[in-house]
Every structure is written in C-alpha cells, then in structure tokens.
C-alpha atoms as a PDB file:
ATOM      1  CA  UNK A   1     -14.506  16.044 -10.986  1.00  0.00           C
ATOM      2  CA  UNK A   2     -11.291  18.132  -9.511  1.00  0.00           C
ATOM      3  CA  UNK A   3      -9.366  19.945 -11.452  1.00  0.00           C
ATOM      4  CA  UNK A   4      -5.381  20.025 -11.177  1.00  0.00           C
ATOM      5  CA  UNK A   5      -3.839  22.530  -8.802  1.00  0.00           C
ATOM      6  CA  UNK A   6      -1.856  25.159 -10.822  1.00  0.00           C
ATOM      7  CA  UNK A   7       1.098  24.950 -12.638  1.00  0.00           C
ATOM      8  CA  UNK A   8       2.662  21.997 -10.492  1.00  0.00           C
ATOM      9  CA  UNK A   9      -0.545  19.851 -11.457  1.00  0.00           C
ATOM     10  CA  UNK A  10      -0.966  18.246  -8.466  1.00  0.00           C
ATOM     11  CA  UNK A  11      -4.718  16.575  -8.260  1.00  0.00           C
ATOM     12  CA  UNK A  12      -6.021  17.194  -4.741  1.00  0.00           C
ATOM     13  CA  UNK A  13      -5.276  13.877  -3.291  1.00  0.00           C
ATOM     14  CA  UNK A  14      -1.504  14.292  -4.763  1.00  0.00           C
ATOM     15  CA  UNK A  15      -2.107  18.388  -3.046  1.00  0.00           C
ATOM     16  CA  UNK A  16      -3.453  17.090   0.312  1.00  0.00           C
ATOM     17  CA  UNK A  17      -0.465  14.072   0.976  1.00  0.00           C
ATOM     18  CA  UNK A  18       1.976  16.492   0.177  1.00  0.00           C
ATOM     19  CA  UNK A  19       0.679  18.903   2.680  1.00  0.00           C
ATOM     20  CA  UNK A  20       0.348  16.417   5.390  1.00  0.00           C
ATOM     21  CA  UNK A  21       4.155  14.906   4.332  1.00  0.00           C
ATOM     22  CA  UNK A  22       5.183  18.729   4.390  1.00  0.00           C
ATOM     23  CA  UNK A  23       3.985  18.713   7.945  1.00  0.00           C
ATOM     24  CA  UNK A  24       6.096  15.168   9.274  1.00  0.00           C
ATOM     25  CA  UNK A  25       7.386  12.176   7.241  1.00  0.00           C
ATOM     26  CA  UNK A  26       4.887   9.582   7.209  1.00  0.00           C
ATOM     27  CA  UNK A  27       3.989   5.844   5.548  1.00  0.00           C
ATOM     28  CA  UNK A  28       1.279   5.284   3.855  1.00  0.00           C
ATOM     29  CA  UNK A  29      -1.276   3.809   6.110  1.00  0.00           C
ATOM     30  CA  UNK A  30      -0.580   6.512   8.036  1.00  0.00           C
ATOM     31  CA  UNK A  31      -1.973   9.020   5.328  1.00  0.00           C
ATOM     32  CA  UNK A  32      -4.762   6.694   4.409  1.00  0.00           C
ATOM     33  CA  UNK A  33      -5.418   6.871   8.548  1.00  0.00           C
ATOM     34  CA  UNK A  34      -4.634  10.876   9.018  1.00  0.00           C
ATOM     35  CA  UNK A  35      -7.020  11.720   5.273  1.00  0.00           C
ATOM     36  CA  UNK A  36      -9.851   9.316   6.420  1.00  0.00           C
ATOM     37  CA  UNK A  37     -10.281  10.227  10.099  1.00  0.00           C
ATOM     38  CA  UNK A  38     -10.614  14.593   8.927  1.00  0.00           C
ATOM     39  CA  UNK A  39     -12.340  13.722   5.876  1.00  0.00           C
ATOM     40  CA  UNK A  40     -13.821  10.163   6.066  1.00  0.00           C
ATOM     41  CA  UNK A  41     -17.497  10.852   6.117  1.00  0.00           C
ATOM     42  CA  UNK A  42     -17.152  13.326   2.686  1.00  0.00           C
ATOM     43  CA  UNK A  43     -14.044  11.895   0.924  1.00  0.00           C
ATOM     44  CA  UNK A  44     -14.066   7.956   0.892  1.00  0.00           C
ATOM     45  CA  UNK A  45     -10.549   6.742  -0.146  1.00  0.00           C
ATOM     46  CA  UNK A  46      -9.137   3.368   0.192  1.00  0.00           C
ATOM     47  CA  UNK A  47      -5.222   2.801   0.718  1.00  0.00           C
ATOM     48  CA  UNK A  48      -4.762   1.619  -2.654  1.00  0.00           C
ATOM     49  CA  UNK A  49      -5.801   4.804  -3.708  1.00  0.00           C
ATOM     50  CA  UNK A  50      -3.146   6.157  -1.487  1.00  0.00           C
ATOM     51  CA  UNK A  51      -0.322   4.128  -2.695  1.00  0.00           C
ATOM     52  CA  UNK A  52      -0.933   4.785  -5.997  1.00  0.00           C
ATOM     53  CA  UNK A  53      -0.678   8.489  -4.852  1.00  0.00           C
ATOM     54  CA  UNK A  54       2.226   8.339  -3.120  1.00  0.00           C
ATOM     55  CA  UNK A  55       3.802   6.151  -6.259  1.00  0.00           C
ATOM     56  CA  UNK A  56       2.920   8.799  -8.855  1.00  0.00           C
ATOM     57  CA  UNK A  57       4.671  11.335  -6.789  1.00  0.00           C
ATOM     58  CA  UNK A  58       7.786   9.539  -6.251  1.00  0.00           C
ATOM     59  CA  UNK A  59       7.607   9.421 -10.062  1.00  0.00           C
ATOM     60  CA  UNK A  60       7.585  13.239 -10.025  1.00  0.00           C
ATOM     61  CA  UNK A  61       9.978  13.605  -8.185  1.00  0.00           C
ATOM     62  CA  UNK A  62       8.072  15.055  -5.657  1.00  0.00           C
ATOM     63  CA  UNK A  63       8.544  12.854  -2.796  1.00  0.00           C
ATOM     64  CA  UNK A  64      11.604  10.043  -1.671  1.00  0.00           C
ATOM     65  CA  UNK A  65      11.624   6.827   0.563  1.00  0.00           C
ATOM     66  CA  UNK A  66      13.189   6.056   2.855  1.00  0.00           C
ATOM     67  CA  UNK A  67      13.142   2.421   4.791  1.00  0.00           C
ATOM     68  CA  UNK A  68      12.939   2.895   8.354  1.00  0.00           C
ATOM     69  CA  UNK A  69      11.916   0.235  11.083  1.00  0.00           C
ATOM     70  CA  UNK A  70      10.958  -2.141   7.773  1.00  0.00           C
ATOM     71  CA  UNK A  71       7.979   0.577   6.782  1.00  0.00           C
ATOM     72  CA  UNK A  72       8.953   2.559   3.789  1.00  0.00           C
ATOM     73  CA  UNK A  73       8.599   6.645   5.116  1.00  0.00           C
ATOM     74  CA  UNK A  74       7.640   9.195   2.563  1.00  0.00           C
ATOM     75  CA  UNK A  75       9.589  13.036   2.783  1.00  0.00           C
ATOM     76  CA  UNK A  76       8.909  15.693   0.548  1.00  0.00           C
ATOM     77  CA  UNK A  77      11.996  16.754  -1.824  1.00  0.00           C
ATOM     78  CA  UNK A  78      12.874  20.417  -2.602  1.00  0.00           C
ATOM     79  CA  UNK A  79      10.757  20.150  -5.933  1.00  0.00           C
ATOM     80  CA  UNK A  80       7.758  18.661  -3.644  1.00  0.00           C
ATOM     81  CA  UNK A  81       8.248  21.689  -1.474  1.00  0.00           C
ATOM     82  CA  UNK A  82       7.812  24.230  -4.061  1.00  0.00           C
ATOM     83  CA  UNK A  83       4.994  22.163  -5.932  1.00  0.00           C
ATOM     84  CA  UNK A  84       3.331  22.577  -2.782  1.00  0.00           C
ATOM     85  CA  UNK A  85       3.931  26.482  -2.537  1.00  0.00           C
ATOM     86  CA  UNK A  86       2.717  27.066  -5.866  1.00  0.00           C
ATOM     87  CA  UNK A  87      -0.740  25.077  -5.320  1.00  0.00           C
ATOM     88  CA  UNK A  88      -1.350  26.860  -2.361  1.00  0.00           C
ATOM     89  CA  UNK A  89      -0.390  30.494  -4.395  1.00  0.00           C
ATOM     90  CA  UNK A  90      -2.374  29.303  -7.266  1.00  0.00           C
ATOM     91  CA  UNK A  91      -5.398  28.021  -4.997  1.00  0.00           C
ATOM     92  CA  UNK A  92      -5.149  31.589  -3.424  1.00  0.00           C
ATOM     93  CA  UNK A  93      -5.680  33.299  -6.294  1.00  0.00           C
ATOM     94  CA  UNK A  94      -8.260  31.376  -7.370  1.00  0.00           C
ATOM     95  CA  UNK A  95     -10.171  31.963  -4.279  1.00  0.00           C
ATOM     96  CA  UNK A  96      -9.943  35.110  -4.592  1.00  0.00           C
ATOM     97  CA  UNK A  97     -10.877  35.571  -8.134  1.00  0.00           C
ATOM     98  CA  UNK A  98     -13.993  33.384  -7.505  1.00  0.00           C
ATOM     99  CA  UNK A  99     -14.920  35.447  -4.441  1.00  0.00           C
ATOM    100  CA  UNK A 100     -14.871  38.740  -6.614  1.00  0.00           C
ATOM    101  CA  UNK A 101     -17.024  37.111  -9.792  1.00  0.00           C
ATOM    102  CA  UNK A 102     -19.362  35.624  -7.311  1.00  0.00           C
ATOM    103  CA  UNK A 103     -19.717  36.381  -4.009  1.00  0.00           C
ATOM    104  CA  UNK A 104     -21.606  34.746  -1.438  1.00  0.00           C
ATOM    105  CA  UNK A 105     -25.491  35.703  -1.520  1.00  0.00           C
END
C-alpha cells in the first residue's frame, strides 16, 4: 500500500495527475491515456479510478473545470500548485533520508 505524500496528503495517483495537469490542462481520458501508456504494464488503472481522482481533488480545492469544446478540462489552482511543491520537497527528503539509512548494496 502507498502512503500519502507529505503534508498536502496527496496519494500518488492524486501526486501523479497533478503533476501531469501542472504540465498542460487536460480531461480525464486524457490522464487515464497519458498514466496508462508510461506506466500501463506496472500500474493498472481504469478511468473510473481516474475520475474519482480528479473528483476528490476538485473537492480539495486542488484542481477547477473548466468546459471547453463540451469535454470538461482540469487546471491546477494556486493551492494545487503548492500541494504539488510540497510532495515533491517532502518526497525529496525522504529519498534522501532513505538513501542515508540504507543504501544500495
């Protein structure tokens, strides 16, 4: 099981759309499509799973929609933004710490 990313507890699904949103506005079956063609052999995810990811962080406050075209488009919001920067600090950090208790043999 994953654990939460830092102190904006973003589980790594919620961590990795956020990146790739960070990156260019997108829909959703566009995430499903971008997550499952880098990581579809290791990670299986379906696009519920994705919706429901990209509803919880619109709950957050973490991401807005936007109509456009009739497909709903997913930004990042300034508190998204900085969620994101403090995973990626905390996930740092924790690389780091891991590497000095136990590095590779």
């Amino acid at each position: 099981m994953w654990c939460c990313c830092g102190p904006s507890n973003l589980s790594p699904v919620q961590f990795l759309v956020l990146l790739l949103l960070n990156k260019k506005p997108a829909h959703g079956y566009e995430l499903f499509k971008l997550i499952n063609d880098e990581f579809g052999e290791k990670w299986k995810l379906n696009p519920g799973g994705i919706y429901k990811t990209l509803a919880k962080l619109v709950e957050k406050g973490y991401i807005e929609e936007k109509k456009i075209e009739g497909k709903t488009i997913y930004n990042p919001t300034l508190s998204g933004s900085e969620a994101l920067g403090q995973c990626i600090e905390w996930s740092e950090d924790w690389i780091k710490f891991t590497r000095s208790c136990c590095p590779p043999s």
